[in-house]
Protein backbone atom coordinates (compact mmCIF):
# COMPACT_ATOMS: atom_id res chain seq x y z
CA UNK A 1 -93.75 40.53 -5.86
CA UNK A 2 -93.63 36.53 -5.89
CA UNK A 3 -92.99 35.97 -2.10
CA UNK A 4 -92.57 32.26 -2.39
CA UNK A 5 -90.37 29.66 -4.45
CA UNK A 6 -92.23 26.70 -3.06
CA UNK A 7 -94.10 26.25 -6.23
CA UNK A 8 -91.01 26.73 -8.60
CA UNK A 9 -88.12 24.90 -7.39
CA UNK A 10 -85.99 26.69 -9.92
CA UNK A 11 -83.90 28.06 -9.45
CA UNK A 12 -81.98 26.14 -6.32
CA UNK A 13 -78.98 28.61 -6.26
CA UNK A 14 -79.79 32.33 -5.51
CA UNK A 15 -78.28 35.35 -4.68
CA UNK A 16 -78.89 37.26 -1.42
CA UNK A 17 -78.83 41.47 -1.74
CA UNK A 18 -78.33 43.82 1.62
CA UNK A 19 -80.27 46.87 1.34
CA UNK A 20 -80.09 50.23 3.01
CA UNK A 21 -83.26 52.36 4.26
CA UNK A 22 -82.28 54.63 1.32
CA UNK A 23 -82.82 51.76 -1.36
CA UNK A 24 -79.30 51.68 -2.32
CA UNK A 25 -77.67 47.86 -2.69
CA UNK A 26 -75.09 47.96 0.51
CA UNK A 27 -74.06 43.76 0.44
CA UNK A 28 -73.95 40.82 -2.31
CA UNK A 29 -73.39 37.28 -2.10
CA UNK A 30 -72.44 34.71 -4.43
CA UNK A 31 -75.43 32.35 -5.19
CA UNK A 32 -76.38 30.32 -2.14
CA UNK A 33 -78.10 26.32 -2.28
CA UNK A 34 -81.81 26.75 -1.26
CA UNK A 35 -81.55 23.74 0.89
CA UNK A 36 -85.02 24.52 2.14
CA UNK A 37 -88.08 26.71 2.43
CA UNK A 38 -91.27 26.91 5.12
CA UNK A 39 -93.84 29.36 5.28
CA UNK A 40 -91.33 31.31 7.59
CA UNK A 41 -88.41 31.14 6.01
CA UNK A 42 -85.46 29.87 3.44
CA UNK A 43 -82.47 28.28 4.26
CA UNK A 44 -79.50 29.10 2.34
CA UNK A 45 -76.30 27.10 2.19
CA UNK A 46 -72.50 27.22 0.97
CA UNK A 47 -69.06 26.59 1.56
CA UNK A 48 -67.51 29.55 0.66
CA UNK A 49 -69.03 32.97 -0.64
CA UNK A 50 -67.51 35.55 -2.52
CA UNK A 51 -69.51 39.37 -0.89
CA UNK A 52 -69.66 42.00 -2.53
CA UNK A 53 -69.63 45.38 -0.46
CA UNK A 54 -71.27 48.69 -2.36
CA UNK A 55 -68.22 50.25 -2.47
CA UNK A 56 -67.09 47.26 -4.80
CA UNK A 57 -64.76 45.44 -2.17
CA UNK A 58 -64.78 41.22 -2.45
CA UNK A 59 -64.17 39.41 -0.13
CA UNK A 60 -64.58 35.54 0.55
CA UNK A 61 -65.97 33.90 3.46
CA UNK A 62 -63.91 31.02 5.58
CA UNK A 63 -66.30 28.38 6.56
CA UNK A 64 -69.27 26.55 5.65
CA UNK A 65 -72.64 27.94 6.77
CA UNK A 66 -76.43 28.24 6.48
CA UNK A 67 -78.15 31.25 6.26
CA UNK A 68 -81.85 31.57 7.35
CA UNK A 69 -83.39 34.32 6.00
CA UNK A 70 -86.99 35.06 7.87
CA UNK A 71 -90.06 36.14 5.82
CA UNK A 72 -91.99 37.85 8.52
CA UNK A 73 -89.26 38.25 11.51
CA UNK A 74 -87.26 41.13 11.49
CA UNK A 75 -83.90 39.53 11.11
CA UNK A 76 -81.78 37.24 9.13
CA UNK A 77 -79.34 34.64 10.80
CA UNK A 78 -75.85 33.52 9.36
CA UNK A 79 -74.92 30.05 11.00
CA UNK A 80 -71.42 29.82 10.85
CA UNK A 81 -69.36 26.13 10.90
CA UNK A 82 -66.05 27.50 12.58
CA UNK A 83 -63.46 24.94 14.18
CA UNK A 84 -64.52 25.41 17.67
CA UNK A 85 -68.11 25.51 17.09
CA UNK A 86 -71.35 26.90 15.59
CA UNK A 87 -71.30 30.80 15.52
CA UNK A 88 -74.49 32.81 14.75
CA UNK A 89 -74.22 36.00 13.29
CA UNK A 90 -77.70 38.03 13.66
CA UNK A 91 -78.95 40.61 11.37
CA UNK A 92 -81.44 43.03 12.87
CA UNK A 93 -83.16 43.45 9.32
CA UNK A 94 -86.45 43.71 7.41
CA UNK A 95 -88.11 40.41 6.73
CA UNK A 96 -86.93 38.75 3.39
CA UNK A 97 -88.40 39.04 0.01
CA UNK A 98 -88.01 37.24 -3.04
CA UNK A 99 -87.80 40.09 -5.60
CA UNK A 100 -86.92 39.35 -9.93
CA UNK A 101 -84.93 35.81 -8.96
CA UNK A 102 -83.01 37.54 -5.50
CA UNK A 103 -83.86 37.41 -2.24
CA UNK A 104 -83.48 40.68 -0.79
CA UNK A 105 -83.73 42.29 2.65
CA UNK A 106 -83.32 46.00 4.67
CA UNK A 107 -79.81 45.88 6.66
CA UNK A 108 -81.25 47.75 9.80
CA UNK A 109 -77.33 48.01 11.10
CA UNK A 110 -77.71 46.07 14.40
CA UNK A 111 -76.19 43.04 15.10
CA UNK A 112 -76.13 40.27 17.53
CA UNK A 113 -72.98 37.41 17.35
CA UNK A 114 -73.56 34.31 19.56
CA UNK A 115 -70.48 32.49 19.94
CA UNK A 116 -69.63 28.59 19.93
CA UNK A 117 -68.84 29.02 24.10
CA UNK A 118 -72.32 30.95 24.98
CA UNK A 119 -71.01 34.74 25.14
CA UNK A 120 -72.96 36.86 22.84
CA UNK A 121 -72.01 40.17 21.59
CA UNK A 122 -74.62 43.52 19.80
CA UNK A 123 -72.26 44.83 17.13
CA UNK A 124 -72.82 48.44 15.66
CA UNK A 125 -75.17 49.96 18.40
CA UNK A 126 -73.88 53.61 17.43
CA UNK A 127 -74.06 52.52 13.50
CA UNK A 128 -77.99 52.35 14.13
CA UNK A 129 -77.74 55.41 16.59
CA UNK A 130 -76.45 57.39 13.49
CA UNK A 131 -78.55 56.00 11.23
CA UNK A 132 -81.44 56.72 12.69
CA UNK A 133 -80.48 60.13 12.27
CA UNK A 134 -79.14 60.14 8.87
CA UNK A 135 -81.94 58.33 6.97
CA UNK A 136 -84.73 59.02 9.55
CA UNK A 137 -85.84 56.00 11.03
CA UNK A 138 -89.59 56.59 12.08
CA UNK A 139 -90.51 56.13 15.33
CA UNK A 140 -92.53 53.07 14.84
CA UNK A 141 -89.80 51.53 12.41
CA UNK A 142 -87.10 52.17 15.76
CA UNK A 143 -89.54 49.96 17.69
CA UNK A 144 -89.45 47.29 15.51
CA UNK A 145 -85.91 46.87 15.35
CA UNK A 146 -85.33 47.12 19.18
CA UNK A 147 -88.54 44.64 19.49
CA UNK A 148 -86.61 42.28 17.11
CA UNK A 149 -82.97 42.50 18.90
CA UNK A 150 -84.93 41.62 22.07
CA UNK A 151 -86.01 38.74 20.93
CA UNK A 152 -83.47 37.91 19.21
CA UNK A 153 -81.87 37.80 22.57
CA UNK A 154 -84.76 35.75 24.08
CA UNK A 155 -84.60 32.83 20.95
CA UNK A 156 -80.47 33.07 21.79
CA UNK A 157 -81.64 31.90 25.73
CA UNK A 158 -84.17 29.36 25.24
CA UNK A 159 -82.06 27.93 22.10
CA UNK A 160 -85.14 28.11 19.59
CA UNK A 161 -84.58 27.71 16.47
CA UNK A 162 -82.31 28.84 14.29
CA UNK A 163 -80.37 29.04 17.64
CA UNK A 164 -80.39 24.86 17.60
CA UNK A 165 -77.39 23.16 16.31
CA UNK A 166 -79.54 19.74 15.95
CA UNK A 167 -81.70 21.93 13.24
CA UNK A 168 -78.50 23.74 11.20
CA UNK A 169 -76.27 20.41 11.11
CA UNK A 170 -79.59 19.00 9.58
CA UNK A 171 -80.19 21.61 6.92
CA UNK A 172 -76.38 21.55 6.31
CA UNK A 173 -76.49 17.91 5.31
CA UNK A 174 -79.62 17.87 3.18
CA UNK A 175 -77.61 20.68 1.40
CA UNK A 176 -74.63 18.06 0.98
CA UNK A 177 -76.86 15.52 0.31
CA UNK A 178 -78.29 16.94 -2.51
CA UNK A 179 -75.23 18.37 -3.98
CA UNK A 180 -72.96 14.72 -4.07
CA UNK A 181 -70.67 14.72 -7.10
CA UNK A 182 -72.63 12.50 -9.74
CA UNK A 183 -70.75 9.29 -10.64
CA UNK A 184 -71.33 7.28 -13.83
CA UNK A 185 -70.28 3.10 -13.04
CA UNK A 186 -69.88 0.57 -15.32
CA UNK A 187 -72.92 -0.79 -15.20
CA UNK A 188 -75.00 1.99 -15.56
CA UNK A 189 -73.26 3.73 -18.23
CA UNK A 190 -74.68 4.47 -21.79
């Protein structure tokens, strides 16, 4: 599996895929703006996107955001542009792969919310709890997830990135930046 896109900037737009343990696709979204890539991780933005759930349900988000998708950290991190504020919505996942033109991840069911006033929030503890039952989570895969949430919680304290609105409002506007409406003028017209 090609891991990287560093050496072929095409394509900019790509799709993101949710995973369960069993292999089965649980979670679409329309193509995303690869506004930038490290060795850690890609950065994903939109203004809208339509989801996909497996069941076939559509749904489109509200606001503008940029999602960081980790390539050896066990989570993924949707930065949200609501009115009052940047909200972070955490996926406890596998790290991120780019697999036949999608980047694709493991949905590990826990989830951590950080809202624009401070107060965070884990989402779906008895999700995982089940889970862990139903597909049977090893024992050493359970430890990586609960090692991830926790520091998860510790990158939500210090404010380390992607927890750093400086860092999201930046990768936000080099996505804007690079997507301006092209205009033809007088002057420069065939």
């Amino acid at each position: 599996m090609d891991n990287t896109l560093k050496t072929n900037h095409f394509p900019k737009w790509i799709i993101v895929q949710a995973y369960k343990h069993d292999g089965l696709l649980h979670r679409q979204w329309s193509p995303a703006y690869l506004a930038e890539e490290t060795d850690e991780y890609w950065a994903l933005c939109s203004r809208a996107s339509l989801v996909t759930e497996s069941d076939g349900r559509r749904w489109m988000t509200k606001e503008h955001a940029v999602f960081i998708l980790f390539k050896k950290k066990w989570m993924n991190v949707i930065c949200m542009m609501k009115n009052d504020g940047l909200c972070y919505y955490v996926n406890i996942a596998s790290p991120t792969l780019f697999d036949q033109g999608y980047l694709k991840y493991i949905d590990y069911d826990l989830d951590v919310k950080l809202f624009p006033d401070g107060n965070i929030k884990e989402l779906d503890e008895q999700e995982f709890e089940r889970h862990v039952l139903t597909y049977g989570y090893s024992v050493e895969l359970t430890a990586a997830i609960r090692k991830s949430m926790k520091e998860v919680k510790e990158l939500m304290a210090y404010q380390k990135f992607p927890f750093q609105k400086e860092e999201v409002e930046r990768i936000f506007e080099r996505f804007l930046n690079e997507n301006r409406p092209f205009v033809i003028t007088k002057k420069e017209s065939l």
